[in-house]
Each structure stands twice: as C-alpha cells, then as structure tokens.
C-alpha atoms as a PDB file:
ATOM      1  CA  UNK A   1      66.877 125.078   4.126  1.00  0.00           C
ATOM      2  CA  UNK A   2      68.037 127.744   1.818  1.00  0.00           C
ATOM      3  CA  UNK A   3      71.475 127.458   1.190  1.00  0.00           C
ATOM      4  CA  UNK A   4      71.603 129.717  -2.306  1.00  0.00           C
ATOM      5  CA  UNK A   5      72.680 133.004  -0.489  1.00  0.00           C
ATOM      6  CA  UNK A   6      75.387 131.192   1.763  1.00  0.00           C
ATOM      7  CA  UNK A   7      76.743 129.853  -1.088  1.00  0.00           C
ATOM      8  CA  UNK A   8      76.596 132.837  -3.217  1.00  0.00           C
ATOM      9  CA  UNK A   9      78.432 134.760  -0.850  1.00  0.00           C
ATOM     10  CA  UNK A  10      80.739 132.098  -0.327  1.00  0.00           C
ATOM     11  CA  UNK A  11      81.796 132.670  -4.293  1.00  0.00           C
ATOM     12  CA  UNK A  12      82.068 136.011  -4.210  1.00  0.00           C
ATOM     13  CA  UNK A  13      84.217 135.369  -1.100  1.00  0.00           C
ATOM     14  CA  UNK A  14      86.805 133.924  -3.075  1.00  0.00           C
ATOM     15  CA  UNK A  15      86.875 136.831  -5.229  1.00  0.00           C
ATOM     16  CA  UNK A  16      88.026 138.546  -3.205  1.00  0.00           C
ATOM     17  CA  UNK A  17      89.819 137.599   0.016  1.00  0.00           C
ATOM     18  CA  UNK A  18      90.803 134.000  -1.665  1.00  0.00           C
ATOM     19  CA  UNK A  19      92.598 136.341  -4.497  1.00  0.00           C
ATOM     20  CA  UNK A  20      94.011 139.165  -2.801  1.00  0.00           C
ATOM     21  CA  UNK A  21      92.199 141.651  -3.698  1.00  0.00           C
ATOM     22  CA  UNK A  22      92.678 143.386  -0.803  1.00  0.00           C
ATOM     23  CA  UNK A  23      95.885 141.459   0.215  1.00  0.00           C
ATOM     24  CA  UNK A  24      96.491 142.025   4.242  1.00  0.00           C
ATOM     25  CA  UNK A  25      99.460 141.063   6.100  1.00  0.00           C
ATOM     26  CA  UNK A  26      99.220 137.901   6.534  1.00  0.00           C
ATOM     27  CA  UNK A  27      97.781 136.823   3.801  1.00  0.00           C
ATOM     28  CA  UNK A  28      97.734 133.148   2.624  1.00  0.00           C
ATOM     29  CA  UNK A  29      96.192 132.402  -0.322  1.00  0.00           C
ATOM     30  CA  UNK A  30      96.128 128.322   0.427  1.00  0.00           C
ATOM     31  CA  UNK A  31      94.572 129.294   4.172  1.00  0.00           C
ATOM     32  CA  UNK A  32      91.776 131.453   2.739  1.00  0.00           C
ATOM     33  CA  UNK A  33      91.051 128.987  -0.447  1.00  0.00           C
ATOM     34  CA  UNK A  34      91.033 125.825   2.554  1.00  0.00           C
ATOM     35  CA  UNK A  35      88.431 127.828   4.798  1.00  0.00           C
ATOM     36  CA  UNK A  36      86.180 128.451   1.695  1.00  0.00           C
ATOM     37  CA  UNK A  37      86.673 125.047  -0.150  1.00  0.00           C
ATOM     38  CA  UNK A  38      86.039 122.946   3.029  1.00  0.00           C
ATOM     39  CA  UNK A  39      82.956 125.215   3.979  1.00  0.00           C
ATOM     40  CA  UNK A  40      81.099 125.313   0.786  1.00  0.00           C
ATOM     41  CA  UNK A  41      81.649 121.578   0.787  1.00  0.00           C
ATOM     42  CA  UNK A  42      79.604 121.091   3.896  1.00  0.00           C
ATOM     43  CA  UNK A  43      76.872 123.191   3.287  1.00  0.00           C
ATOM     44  CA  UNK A  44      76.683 121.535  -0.261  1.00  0.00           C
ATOM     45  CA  UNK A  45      76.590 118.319   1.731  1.00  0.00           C
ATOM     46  CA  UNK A  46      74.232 118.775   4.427  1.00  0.00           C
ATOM     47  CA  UNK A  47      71.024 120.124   3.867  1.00  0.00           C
ATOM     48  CA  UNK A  48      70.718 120.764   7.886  1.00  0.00           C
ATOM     49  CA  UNK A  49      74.194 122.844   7.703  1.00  0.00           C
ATOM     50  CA  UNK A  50      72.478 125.556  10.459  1.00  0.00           C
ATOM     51  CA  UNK A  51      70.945 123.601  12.665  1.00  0.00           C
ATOM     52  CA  UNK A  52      72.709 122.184  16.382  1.00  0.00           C
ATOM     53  CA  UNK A  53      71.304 118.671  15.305  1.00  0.00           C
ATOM     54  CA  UNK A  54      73.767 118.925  12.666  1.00  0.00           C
ATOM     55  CA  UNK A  55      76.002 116.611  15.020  1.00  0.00           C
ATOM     56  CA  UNK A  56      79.152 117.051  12.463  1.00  0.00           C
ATOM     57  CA  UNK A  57      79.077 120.331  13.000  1.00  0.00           C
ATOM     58  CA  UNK A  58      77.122 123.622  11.783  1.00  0.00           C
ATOM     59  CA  UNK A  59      76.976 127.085  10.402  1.00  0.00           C
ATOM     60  CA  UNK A  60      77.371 129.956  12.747  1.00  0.00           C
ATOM     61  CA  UNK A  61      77.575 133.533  12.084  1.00  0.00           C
ATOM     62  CA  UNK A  62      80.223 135.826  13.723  1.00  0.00           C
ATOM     63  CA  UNK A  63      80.915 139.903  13.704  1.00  0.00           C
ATOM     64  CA  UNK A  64      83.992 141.385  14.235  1.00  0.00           C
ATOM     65  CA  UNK A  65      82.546 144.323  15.173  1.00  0.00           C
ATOM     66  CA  UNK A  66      84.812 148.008  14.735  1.00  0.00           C
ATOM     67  CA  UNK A  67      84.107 151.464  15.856  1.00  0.00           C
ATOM     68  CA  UNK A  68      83.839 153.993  13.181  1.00  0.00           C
ATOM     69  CA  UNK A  69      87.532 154.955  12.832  1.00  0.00           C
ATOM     70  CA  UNK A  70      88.510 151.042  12.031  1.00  0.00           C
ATOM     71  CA  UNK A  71      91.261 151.301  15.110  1.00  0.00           C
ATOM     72  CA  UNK A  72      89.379 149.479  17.904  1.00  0.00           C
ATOM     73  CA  UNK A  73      87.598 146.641  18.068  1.00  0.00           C
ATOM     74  CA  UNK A  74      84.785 145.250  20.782  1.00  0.00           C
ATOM     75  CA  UNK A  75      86.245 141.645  21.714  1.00  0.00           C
ATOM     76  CA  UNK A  76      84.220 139.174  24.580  1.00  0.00           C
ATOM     77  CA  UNK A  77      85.646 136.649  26.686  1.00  0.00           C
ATOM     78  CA  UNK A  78      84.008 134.118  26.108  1.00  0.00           C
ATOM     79  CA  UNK A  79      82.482 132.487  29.347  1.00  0.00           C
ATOM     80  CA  UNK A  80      82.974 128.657  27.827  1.00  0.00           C
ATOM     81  CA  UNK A  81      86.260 129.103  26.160  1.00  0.00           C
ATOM     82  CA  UNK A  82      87.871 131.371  28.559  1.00  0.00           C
ATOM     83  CA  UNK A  83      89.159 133.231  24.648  1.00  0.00           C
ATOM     84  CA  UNK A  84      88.962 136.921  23.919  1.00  0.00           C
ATOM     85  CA  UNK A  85      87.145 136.623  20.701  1.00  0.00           C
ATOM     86  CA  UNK A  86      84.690 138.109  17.975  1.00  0.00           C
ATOM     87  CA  UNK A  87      81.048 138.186  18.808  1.00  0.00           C
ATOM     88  CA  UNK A  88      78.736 135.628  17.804  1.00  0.00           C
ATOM     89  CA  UNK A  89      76.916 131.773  17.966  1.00  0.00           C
ATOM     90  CA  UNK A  90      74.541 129.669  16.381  1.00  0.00           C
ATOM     91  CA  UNK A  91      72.451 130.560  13.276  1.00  0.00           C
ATOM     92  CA  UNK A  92      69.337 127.612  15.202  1.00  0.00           C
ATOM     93  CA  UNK A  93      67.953 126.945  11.529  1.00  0.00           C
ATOM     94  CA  UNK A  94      68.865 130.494  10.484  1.00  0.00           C
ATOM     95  CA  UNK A  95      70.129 130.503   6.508  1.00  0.00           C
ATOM     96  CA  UNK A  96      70.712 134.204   6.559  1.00  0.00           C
ATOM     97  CA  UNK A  97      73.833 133.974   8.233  1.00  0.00           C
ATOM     98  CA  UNK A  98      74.408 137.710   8.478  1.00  0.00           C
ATOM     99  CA  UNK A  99      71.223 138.460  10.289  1.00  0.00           C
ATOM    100  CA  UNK A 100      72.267 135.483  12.678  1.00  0.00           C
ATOM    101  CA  UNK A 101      75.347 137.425  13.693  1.00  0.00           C
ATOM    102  CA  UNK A 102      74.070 141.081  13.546  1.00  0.00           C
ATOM    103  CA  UNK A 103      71.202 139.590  16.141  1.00  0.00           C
ATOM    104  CA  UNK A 104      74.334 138.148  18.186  1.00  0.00           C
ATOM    105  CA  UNK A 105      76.397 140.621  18.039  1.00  0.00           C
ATOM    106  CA  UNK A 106      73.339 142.846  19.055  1.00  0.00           C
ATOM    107  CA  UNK A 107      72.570 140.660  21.870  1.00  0.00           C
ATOM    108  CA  UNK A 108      75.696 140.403  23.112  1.00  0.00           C
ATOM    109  CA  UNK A 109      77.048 144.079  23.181  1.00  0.00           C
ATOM    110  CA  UNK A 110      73.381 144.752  24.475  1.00  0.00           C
ATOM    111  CA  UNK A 111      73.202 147.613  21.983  1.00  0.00           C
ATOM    112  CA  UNK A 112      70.828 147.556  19.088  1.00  0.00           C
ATOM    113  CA  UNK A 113      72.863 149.907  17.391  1.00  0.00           C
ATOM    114  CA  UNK A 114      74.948 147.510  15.954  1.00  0.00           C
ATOM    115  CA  UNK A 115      74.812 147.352  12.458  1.00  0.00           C
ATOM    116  CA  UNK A 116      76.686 145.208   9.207  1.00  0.00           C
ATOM    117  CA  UNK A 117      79.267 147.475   7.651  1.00  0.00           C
ATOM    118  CA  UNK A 118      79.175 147.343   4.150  1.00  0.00           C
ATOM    119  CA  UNK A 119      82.848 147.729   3.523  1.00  0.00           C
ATOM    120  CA  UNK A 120      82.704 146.279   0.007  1.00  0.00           C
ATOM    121  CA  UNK A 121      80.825 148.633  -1.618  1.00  0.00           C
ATOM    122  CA  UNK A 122      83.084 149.706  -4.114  1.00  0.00           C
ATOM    123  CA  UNK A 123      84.087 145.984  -5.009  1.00  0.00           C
ATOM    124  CA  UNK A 124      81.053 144.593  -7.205  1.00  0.00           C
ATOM    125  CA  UNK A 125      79.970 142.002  -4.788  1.00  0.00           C
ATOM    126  CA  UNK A 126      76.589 141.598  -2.857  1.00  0.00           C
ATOM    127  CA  UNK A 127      76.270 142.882   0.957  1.00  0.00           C
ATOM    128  CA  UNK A 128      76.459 141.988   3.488  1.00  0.00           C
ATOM    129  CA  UNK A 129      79.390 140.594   2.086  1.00  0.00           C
ATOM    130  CA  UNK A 130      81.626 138.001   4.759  1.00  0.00           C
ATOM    131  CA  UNK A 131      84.710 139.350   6.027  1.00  0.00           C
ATOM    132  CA  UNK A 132      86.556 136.127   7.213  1.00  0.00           C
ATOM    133  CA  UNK A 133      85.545 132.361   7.396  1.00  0.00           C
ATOM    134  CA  UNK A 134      87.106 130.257   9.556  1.00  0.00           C
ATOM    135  CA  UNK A 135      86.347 126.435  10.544  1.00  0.00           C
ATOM    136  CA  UNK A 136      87.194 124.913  14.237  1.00  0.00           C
ATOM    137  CA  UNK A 137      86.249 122.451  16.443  1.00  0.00           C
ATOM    138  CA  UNK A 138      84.272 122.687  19.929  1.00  0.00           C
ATOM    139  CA  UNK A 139      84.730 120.156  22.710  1.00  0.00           C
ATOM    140  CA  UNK A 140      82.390 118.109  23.550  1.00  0.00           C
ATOM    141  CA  UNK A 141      80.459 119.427  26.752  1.00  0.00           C
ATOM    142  CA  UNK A 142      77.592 117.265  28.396  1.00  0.00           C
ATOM    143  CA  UNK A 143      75.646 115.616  26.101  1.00  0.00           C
ATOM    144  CA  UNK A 144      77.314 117.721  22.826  1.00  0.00           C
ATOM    145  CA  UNK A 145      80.078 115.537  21.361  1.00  0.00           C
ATOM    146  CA  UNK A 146      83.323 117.199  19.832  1.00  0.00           C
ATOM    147  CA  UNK A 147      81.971 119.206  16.895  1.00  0.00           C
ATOM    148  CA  UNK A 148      82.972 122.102  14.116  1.00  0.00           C
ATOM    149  CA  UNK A 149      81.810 125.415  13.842  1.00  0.00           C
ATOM    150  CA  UNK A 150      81.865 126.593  10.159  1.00  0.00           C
ATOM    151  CA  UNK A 151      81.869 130.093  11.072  1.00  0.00           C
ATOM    152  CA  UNK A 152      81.257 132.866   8.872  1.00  0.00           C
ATOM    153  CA  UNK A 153      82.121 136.427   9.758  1.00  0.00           C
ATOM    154  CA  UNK A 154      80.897 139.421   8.825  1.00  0.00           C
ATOM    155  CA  UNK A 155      82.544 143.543   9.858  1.00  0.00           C
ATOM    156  CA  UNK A 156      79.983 145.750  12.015  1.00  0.00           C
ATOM    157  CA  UNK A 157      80.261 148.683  13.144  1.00  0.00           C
ATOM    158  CA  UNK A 158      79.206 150.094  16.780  1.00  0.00           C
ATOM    159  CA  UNK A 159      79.812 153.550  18.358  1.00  0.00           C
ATOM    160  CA  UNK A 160      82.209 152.984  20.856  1.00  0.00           C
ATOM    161  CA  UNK A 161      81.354 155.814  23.023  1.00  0.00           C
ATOM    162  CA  UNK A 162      78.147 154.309  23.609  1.00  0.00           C
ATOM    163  CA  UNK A 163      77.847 151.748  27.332  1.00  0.00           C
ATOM    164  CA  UNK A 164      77.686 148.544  26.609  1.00  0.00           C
ATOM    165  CA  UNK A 165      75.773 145.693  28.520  1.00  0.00           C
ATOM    166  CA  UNK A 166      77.573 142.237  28.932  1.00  0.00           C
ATOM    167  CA  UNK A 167      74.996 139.218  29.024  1.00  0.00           C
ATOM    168  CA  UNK A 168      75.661 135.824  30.817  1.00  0.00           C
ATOM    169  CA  UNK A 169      77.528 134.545  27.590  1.00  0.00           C
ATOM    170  CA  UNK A 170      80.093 136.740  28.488  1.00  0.00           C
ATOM    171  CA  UNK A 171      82.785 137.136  31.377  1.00  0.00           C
ATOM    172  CA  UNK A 172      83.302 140.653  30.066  1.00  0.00           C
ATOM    173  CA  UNK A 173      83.263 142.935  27.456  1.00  0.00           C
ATOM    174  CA  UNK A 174      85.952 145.151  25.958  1.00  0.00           C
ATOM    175  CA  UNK A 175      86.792 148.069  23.097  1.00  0.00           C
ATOM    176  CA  UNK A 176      90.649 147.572  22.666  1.00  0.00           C
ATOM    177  CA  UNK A 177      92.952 149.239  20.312  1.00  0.00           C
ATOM    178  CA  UNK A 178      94.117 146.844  17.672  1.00  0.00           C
ATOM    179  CA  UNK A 179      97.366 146.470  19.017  1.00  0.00           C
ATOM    180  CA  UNK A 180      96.105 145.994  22.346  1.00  0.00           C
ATOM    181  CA  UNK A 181      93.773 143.079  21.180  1.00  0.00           C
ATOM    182  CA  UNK A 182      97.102 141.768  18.859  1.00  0.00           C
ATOM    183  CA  UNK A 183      98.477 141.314  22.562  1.00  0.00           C
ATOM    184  CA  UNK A 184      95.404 139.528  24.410  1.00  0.00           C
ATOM    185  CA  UNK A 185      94.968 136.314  22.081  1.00  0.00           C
ATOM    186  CA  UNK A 186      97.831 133.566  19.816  1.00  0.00           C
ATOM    187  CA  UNK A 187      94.747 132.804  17.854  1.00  0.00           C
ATOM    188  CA  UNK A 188      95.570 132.459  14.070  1.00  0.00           C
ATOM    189  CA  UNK A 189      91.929 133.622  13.675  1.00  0.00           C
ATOM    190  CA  UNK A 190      91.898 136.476  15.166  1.00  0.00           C
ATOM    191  CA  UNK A 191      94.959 137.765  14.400  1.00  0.00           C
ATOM    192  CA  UNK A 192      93.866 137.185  10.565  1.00  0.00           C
ATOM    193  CA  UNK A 193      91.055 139.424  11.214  1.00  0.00           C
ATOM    194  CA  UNK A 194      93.017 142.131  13.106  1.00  0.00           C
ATOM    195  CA  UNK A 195      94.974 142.092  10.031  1.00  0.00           C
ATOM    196  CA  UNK A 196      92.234 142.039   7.725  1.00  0.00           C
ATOM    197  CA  UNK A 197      90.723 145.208   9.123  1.00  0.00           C
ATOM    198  CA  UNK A 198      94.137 146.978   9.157  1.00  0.00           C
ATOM    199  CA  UNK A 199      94.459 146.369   5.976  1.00  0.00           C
ATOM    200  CA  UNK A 200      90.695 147.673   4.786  1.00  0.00           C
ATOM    201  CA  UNK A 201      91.418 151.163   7.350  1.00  0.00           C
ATOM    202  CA  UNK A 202      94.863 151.658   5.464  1.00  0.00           C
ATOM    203  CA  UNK A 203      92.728 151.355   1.765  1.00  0.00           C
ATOM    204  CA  UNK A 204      90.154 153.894   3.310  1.00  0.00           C
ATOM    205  CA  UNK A 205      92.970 156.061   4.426  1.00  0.00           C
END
C-alpha cells in the first residue's frame, strides 16, 4: 500500500485547519490536532490502513459535497445509520483517498458531475487537499465487529439544479440550505463541517 500521499496530505492538513488558518466557528485547535495525530498514527501503523480486513478499523474517504454558491449542501440518510450525513464509504484497498470519495460521492448522488473543489488554491498546499478528518466507530453488524472509520473528507462541488438519483445506500437524498441541515443532525461532525464551509464562503465573499 501507498501511504506517502495520505500522509502528505495529512501534514499539510495541519497547516492549515490544525492552525487556524482559516479559523471557523467552532474551531478547536486540540479537536483538529486529535483527529490528525490519532489518524496519521494508524496509517503509520498499519500497512493495510484501506482495506475492510483491517478489523481495527480503516481509511474511508468522504465529500461534503456544496453547490456552487457554498450555501447548500447535498446530505444522505444514511440507510444503516438512520443519520443525515456527508457522502461517502470505503476506500476497498484504495490509497488515493480522494478518488475513493469523488467515486462515492459520484455513485451516490448518481451524477458524474461531481467533482473535488479545489478550495485551497491560494494556500500553498497540494489538491485535492482534505477538508475535515474525523475518526468514529461503527457497530458491529453480522459478522463485522465494532470498528473505526478514519475518515477523511474532502469539499465537492455539484450543480444543484441538476436531478439527482438515490441508490440503495440511501433512504433519500437532499440539497438543504446550511441552516436547514444545522437543524436536521446534533452531530459534532457535521456541524464542524457546516461551519467549516461557512467559514471558506465568507473568505470568498
């Protein structure tokens, strides 16, 4: 496996969101330096970081995906979890991370006009460059034990005038207005990423 890139990014990462640069909301430098730190750890650690067999957990790649004006985002309920959440899954072997979650985010929305945003272009780091990282755990289900997801999240960007197509992963499929997506979920994670991209539209502004 080719962890290099991953862990590259991962740097770079703390460059950035760990220090503030662009400082959102909500901001907590000791959340965003945990995330990282405990991440980097584990793909340093296991060489089989993206694979399912990877029974202490694994890599998985997630977008947040926007529509051009940065106001709305395109959230799924997620058919195992019964969460509204960011698009995504499992990188199966995958070391690019950010092609694993443009193809599920792709998948998902059923439109292949997804694409990575390259928000950071102005900061001196190398797309596509993560836009969150967060680390939870997934309970066990049939023969799956209790694992973590070390998920790393990347911003796309969709036309949101465009039909989408929900897939069998999903209960449904939704554009909402930040502050109607604020509403639908109590998860730190999301919210962190709500605030993230308000804080990237009001620097664009």
């Amino acid at each position: 496996m080719h962890r290099d890139d991953l862990l590259r990014s991962l740097t770079e990462y703390r460059q950035i969101w760990t220090q503030g640069v662009l400082r959102y909301s909500s901001w907590k430098a000791e959340e965003e330096r945990d995330h990282v730190d405990r991440l980097e750890a584990f793909v340093r650690r296991q060489s089989h970081c993206f694979e399912r067999t990877c029974l202490e957990g694994h890599v998985t790649g997630s977008a947040l995906v926007t529509n051009p004006a940065y106001d709305r985002v395109l959230l799924t309920l997620h058919a195992k979890l019964g969460k509204w959440l960011q698009l995504g899954g499992h990188t199966d072997g995958d070391s690019n991370v950010a092609r694993s979650a443009l193809r599920e985010a792709q998948e998902e929305s059923g439109r292949s006009e997804v694409q990575t945003l390259a928000y950071e272009k102005d900061w001196g780091v190398t797309p596509p460059f993560p836009f969150d990282c967060d680390i939870h755990a997934i309970p066990a289900r049939l023969h799956e034990p209790e694992h973590l997801h070390y998920d790393v999240r990347y911003l796309c960007v969709l036309d949101d005038r465009l039909p989408l197509i929900p897939t069998n992963e999903s209960k449904e499929l939704r554009w909402l207005d930040l502050e109607e997506a604020i509403v639908l979920t109590s998860e730190r994670s999301m919210l962190r990423q709500f605030d993230k991209l308000k804080a990237l539209r009001a620097r664009l502004d």
